[in-house]
N, C-alpha and C. Protein backbone atom coordinates (compact mmCIF):
# COMPACT_ATOMS: atom_id res chain seq x y z
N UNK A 1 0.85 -1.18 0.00
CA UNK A 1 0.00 0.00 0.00
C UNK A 1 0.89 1.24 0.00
N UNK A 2 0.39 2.30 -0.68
CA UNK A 2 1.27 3.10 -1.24
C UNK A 2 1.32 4.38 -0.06
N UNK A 3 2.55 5.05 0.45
CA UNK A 3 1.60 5.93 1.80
C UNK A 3 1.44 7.31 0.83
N UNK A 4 0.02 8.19 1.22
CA UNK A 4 -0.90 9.15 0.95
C UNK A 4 0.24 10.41 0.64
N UNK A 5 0.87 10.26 1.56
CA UNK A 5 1.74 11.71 1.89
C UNK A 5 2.97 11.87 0.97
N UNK A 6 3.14 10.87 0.53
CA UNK A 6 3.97 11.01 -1.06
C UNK A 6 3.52 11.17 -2.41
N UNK A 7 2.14 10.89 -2.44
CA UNK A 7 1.31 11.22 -3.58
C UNK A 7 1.04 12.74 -3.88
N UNK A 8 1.22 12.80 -5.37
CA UNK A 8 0.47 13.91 -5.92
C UNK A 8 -0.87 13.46 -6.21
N UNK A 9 -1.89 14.32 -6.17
CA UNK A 9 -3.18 14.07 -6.26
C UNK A 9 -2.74 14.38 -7.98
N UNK A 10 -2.69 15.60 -8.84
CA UNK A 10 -2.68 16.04 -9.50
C UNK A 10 -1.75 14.84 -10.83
N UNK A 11 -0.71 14.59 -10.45
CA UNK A 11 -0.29 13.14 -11.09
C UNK A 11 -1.37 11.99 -11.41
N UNK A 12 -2.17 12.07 -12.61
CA UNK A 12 -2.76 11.24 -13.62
C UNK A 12 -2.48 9.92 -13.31
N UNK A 13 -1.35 9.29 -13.30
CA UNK A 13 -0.53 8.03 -12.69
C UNK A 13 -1.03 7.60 -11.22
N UNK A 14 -0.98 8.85 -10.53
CA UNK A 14 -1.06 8.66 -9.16
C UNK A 14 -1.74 9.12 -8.65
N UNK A 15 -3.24 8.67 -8.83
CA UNK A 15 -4.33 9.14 -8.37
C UNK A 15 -4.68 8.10 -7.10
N UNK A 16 -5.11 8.53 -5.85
CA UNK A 16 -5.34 7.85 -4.77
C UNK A 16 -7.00 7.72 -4.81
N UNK A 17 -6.90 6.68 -4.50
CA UNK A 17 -8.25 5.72 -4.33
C UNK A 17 -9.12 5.68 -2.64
N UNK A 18 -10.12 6.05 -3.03
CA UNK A 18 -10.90 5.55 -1.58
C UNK A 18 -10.43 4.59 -1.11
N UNK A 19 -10.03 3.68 -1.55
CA UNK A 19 -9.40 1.96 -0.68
C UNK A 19 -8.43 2.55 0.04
N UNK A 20 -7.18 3.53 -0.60
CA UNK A 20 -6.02 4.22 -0.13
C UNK A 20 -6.13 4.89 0.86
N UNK A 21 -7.17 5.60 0.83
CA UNK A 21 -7.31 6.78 1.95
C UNK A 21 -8.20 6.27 2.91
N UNK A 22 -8.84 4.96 2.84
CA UNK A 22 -9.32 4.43 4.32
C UNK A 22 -7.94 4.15 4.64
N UNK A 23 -7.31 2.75 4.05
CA UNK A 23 -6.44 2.30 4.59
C UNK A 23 -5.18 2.94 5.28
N UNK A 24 -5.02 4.24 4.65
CA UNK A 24 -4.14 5.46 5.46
C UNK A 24 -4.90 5.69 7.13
N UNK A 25 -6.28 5.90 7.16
CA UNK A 25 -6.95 6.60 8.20
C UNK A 25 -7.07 5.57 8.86
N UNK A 26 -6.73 4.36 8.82
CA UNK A 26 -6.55 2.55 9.76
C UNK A 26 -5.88 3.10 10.11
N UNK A 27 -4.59 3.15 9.78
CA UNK A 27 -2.94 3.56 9.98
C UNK A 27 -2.99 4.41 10.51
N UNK A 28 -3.54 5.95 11.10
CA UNK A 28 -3.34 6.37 11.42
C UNK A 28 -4.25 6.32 12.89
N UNK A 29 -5.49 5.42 12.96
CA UNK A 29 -6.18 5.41 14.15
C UNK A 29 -5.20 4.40 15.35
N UNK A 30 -4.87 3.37 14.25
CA UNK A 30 -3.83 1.90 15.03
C UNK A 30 -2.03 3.00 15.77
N UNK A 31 -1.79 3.95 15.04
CA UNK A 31 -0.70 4.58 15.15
C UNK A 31 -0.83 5.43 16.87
N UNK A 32 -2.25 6.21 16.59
CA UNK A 32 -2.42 6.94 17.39
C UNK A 32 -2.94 6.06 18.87
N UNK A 33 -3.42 5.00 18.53
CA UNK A 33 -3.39 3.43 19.77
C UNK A 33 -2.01 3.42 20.05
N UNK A 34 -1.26 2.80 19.25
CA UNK A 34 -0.16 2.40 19.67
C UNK A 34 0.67 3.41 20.56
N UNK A 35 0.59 4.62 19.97
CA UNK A 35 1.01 6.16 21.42
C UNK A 35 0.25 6.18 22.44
N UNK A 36 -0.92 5.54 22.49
CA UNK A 36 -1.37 6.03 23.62
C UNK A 36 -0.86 4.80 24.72
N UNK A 37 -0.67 3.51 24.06
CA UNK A 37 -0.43 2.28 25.18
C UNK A 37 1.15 2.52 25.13
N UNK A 38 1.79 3.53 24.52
CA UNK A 38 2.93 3.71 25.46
C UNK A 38 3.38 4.52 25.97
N UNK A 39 2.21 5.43 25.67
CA UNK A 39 2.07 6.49 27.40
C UNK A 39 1.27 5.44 28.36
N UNK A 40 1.09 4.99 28.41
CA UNK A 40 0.37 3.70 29.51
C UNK A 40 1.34 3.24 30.27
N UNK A 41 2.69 2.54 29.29
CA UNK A 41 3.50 2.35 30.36
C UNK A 41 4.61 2.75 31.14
N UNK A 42 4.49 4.30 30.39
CA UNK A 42 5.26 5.40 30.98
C UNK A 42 4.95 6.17 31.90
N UNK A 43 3.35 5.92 31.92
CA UNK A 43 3.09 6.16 33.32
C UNK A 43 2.55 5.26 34.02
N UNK A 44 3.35 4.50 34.40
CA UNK A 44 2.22 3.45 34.89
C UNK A 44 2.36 3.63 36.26
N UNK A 45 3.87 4.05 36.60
CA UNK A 45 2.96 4.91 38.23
C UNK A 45 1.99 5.38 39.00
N UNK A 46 1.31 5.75 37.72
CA UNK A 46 0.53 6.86 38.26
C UNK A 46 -1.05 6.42 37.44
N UNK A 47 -1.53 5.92 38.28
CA UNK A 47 -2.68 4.87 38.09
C UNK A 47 -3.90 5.42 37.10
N UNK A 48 -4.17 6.82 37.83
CA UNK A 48 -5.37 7.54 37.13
C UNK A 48 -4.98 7.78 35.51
N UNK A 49 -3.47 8.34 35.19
CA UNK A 49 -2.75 8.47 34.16
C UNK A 49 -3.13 7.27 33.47
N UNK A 50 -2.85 5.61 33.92
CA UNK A 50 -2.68 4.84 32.67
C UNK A 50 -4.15 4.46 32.61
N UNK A 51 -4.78 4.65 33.32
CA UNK A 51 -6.50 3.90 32.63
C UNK A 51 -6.75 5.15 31.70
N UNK A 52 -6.26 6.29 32.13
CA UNK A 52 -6.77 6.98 31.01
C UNK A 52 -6.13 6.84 29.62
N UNK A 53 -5.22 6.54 29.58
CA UNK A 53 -4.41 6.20 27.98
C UNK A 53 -5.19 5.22 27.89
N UNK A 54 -5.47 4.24 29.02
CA UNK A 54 -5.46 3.03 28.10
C UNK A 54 -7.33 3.31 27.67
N UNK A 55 -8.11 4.01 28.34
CA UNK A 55 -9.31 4.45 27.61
C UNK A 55 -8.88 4.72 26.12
N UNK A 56 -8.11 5.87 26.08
CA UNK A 56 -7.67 6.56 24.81
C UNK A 56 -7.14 5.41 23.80
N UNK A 57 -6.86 4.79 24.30
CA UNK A 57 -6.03 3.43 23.18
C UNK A 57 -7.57 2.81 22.95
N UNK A 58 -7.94 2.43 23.65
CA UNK A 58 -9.21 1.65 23.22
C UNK A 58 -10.05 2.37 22.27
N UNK A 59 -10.23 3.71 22.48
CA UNK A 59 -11.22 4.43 21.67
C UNK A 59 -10.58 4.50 20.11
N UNK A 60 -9.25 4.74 20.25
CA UNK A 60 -8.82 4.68 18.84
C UNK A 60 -8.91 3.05 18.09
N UNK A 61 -8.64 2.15 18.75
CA UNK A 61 -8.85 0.91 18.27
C UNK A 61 -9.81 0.54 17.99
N UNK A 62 -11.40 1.43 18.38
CA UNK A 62 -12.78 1.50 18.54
C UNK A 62 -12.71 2.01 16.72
N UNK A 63 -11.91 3.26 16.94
CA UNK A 63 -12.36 4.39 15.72
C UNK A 63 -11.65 3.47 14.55
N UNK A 64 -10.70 2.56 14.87
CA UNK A 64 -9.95 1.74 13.74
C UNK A 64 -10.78 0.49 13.23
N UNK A 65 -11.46 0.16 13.89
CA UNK A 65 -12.51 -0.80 13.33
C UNK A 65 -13.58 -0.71 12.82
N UNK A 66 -13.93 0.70 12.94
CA UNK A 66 -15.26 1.64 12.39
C UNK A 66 -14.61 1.80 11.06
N UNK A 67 -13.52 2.00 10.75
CA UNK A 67 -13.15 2.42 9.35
C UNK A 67 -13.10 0.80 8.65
N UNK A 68 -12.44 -0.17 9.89
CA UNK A 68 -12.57 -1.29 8.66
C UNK A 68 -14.06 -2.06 8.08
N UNK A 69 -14.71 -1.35 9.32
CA UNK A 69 -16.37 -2.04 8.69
C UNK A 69 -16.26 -0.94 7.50
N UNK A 70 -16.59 0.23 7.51
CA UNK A 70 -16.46 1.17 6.90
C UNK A 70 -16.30 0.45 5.00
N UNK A 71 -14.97 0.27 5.35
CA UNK A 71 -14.61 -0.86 3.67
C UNK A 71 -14.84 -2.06 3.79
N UNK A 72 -14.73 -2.47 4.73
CA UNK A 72 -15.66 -3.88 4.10
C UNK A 72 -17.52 -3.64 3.57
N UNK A 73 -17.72 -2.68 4.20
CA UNK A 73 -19.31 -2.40 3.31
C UNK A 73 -18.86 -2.07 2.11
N UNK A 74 -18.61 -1.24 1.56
CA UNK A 74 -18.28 -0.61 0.43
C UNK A 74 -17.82 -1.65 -0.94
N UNK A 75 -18.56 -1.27 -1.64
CA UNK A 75 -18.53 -2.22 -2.90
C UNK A 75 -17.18 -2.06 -3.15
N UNK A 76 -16.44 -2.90 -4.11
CA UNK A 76 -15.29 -3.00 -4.76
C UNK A 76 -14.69 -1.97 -5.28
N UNK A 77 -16.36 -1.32 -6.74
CA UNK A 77 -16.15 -0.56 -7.84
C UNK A 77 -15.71 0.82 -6.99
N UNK A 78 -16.08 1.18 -5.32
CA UNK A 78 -16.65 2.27 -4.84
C UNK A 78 -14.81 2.41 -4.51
N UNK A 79 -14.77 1.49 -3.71
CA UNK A 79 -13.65 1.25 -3.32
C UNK A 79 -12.16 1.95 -3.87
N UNK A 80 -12.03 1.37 -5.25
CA UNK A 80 -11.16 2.01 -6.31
C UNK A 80 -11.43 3.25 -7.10
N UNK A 81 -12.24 3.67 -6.34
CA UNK A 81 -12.70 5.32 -7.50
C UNK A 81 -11.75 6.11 -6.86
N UNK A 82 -11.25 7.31 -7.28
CA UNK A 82 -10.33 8.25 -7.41
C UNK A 82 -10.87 9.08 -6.01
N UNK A 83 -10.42 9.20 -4.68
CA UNK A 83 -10.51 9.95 -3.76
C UNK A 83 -10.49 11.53 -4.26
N UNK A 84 -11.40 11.90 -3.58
CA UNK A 84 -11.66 13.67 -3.70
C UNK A 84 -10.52 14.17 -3.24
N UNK A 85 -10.01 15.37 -3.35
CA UNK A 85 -8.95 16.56 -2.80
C UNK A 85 -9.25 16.41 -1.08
N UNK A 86 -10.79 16.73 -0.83
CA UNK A 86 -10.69 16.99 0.38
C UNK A 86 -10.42 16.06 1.07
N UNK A 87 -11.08 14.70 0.77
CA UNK A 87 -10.28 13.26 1.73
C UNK A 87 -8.61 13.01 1.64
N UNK A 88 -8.15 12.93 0.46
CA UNK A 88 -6.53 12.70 0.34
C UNK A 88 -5.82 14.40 1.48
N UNK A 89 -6.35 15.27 1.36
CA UNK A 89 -5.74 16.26 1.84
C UNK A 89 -6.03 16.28 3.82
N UNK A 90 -7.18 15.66 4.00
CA UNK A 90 -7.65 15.41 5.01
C UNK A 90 -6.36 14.35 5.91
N UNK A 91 -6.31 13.17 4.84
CA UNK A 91 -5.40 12.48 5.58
C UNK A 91 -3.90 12.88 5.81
N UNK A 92 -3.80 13.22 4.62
CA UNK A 92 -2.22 14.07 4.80
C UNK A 92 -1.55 14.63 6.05
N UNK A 93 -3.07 16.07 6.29
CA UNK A 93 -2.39 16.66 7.43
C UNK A 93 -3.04 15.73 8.46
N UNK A 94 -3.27 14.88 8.47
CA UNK A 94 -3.61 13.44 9.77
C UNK A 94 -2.46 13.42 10.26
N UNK A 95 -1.39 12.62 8.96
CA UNK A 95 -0.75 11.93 9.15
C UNK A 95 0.61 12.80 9.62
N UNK A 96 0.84 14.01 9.11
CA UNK A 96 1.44 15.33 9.64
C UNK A 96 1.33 15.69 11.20
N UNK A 97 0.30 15.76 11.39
CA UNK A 97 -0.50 15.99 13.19
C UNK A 97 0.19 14.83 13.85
N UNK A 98 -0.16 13.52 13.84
CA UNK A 98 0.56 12.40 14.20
C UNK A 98 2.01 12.27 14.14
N UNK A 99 2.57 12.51 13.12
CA UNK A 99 4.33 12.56 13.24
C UNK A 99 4.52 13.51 13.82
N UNK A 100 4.38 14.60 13.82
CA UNK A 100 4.53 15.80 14.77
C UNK A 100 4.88 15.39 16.46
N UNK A 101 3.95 14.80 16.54
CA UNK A 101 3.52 14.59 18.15
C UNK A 101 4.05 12.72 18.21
N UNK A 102 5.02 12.21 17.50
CA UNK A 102 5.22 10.52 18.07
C UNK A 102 6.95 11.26 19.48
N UNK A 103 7.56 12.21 19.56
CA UNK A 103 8.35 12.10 20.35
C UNK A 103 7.76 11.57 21.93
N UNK A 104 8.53 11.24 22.70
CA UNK A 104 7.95 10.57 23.74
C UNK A 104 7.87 12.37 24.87
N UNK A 105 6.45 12.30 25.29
CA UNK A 105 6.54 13.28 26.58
C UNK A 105 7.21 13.33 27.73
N UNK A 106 8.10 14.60 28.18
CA UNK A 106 8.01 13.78 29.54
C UNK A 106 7.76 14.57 30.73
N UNK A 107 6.24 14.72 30.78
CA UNK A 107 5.76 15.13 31.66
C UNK A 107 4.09 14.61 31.41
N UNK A 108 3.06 14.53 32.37
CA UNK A 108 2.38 14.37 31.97
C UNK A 108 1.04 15.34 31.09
N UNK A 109 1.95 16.58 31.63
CA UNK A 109 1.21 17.71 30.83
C UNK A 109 1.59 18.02 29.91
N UNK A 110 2.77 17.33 29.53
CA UNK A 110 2.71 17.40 28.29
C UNK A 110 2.42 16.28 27.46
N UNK A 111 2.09 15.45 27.63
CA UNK A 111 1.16 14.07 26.83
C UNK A 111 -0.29 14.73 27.26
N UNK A 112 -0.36 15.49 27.66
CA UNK A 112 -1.97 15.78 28.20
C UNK A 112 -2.40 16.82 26.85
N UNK A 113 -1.29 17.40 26.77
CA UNK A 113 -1.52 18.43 25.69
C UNK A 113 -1.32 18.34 24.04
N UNK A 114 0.10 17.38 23.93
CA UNK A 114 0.01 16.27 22.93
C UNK A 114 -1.46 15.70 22.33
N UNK A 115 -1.84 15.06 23.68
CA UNK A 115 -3.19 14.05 22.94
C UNK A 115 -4.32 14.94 22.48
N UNK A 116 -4.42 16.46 23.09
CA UNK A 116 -5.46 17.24 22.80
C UNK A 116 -5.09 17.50 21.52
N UNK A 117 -4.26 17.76 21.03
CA UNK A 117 -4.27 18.43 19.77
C UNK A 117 -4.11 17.32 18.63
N UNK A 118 -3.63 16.29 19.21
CA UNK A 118 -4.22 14.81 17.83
C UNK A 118 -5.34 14.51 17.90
N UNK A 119 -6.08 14.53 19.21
CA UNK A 119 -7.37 14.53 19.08
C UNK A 119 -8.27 15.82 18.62
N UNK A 120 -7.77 16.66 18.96
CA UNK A 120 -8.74 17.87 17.79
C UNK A 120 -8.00 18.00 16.80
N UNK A 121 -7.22 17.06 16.30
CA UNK A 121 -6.60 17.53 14.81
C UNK A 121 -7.37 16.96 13.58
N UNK A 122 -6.38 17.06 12.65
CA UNK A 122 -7.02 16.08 11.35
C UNK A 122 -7.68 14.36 11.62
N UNK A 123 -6.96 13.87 12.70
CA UNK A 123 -7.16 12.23 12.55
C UNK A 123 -8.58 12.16 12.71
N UNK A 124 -9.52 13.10 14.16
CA UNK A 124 -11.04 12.65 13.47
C UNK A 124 -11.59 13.22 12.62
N UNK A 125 -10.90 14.51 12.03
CA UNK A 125 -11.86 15.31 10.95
C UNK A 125 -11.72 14.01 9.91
N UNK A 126 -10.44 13.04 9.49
CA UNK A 126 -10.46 12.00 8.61
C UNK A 126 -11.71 11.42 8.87
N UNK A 127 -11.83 11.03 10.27
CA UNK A 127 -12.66 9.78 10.37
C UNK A 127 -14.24 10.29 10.41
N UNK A 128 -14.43 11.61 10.57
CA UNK A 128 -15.95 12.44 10.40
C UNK A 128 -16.19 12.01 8.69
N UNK A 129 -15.03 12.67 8.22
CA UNK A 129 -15.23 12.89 6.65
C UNK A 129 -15.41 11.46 5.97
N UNK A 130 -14.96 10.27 6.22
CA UNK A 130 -15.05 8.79 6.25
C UNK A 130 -16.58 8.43 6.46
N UNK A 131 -16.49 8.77 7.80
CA UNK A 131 -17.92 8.58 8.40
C UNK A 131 -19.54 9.50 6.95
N UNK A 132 -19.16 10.60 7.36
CA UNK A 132 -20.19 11.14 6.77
C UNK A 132 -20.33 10.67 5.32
N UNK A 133 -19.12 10.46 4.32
CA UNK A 133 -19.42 10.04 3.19
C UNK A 133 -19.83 8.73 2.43
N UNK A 134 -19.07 7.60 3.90
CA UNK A 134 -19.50 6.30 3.33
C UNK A 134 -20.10 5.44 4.61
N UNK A 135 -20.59 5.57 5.73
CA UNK A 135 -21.10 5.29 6.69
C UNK A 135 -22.73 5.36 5.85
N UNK A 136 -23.48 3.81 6.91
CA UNK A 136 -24.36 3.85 6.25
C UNK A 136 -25.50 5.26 6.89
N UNK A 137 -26.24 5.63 6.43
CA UNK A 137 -26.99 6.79 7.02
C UNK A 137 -27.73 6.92 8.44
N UNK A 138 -28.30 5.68 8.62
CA UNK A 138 -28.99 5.12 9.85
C UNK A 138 -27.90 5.03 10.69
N UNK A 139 -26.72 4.71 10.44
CA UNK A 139 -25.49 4.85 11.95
C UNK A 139 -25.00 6.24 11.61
N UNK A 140 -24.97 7.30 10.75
CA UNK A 140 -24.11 7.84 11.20
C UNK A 140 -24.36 9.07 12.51
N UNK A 141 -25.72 9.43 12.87
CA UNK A 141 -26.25 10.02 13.42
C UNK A 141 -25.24 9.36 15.08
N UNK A 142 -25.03 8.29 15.43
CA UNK A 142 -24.74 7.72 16.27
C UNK A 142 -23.14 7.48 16.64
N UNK A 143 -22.35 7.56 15.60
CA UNK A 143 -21.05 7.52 14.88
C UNK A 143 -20.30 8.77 15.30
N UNK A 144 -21.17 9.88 14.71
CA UNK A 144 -21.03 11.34 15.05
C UNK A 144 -21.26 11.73 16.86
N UNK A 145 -22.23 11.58 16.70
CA UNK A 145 -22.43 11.44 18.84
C UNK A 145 -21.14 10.57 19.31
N UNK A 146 -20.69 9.77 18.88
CA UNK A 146 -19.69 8.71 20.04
C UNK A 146 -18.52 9.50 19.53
N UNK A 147 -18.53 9.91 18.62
CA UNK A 147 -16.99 10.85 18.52
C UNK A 147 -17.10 12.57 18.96
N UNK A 148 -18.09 13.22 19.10
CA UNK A 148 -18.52 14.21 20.49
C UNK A 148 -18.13 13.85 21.70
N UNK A 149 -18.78 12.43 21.91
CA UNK A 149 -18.44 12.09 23.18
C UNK A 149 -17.47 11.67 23.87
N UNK A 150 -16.35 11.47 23.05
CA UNK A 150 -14.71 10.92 22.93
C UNK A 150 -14.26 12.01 23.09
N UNK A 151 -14.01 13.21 22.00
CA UNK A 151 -13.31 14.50 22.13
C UNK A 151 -13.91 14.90 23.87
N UNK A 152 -15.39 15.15 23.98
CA UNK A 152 -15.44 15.76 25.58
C UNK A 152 -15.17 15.22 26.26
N UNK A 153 -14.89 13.55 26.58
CA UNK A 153 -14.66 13.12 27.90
C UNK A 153 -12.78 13.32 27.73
N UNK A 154 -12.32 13.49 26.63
CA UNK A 154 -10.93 13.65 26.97
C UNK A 154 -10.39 15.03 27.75
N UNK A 155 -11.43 15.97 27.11
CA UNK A 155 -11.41 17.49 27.77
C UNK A 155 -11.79 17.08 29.09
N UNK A 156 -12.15 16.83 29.71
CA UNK A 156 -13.01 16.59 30.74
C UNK A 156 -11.97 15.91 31.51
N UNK A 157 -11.42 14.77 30.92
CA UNK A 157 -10.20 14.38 31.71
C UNK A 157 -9.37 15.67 32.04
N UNK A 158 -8.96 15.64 31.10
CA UNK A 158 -8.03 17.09 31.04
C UNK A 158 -8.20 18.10 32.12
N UNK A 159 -8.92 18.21 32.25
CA UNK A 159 -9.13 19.40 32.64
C UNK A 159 -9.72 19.20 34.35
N UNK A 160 -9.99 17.82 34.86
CA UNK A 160 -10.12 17.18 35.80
C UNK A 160 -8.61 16.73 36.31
N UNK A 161 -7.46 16.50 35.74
CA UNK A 161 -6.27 16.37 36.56
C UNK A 161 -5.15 17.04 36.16
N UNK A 162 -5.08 18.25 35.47
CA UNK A 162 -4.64 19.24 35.09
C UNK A 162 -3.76 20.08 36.12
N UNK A 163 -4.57 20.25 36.89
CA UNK A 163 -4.26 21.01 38.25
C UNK A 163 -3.24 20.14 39.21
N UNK A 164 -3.42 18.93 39.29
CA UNK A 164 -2.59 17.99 40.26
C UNK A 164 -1.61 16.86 39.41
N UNK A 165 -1.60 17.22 38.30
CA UNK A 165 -0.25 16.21 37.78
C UNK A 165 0.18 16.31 36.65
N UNK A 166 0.12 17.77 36.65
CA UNK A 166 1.16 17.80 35.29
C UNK A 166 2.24 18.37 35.22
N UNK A 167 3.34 17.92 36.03
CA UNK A 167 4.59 17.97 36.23
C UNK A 167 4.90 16.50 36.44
N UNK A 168 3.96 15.32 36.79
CA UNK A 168 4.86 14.38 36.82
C UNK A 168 5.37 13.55 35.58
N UNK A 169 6.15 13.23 35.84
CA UNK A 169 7.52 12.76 34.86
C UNK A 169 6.91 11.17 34.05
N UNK A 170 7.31 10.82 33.47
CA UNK A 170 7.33 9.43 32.25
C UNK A 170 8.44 9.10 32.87
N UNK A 171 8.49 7.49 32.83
CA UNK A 171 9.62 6.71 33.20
C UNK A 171 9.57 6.13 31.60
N UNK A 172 10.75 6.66 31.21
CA UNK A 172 10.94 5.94 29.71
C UNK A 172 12.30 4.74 29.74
């Protein structure tokens, strides 16, 4: 599989496919799991810290299997059609937001602040724009609510242990 972020859209040759640009936005939900279970065991001191990654890991592994139902519904023909500007460009700066932020934190305010801004970044506007265009209609009403409800309970974390632990340290 070819990665998104080396493609020209505009290259005739190298036109990216809906199949491409789910399979980028897998990659980037499994990516953004995999950071969060190892802030899990960088803090694993600190108890309240790792259930909350490991919430955060779960939800992305949640949002990574929503995309693979996602293509497995999707017909074949649908599959291989030429992705729009706004999805290929969508994933791009995903995948930009995510490399940005893979250095390891070491504090917990700063993984606190890290995860806010991958989580309000491109990776769910991908998975909205996923959602809204090929989600069947009857879920997406519900799809949309559980990813409201992901972004606020992370604020909500946030902003619930903010005050008492964000100076402590990652054991890397």
């Amino acid at each position: 599989m070819r990665d998104i972020s080396e493609k020209r859209l505009c290259a005739e040759t190298n036109i990216v496919t809906v199949e491409e640009v789910i399979q980028q936005a897998i990659r980037l939900e499994r990516e953004a799991e995999l950071l969060y279970a190892r802030w899990q065991s960088a803090f694993a001191s600190y108890p309240p810290i790792t259930l909350l990654w490991q919430e955060y890991a779960e939800e992305e592994a949640q949002h990574a299997c929503l995309l693979e139902d996602i293509r497995a519904r999707l017909p074949v023909e649908q599959r291989r059609r030429s992705a729009n500007k706004e999805m290929v460009d969508a994933v791009q700066r995903a995948q930009a937001a995510l490399s940005r932020h893979s250095l390891r934190p070491a504090t917990v305010g700063e993984a606190l602040v890290i995860a806010s801004e991958i989580e309000n970044s491109e990776i769910n506007a991908v998975l909205e724009l996923l959602v809204r265009r090929f989600a069947p209609e009857r879920a997406q009403a519900m799809i949309h609510a559980s990813l409201r409800e992901h972004i606020a309970k992370m604020e909500e974390s946030m902003r619930s242990l903010e005050h008492t632990i964000l100076g402590l340290e990652a054991v890397w």
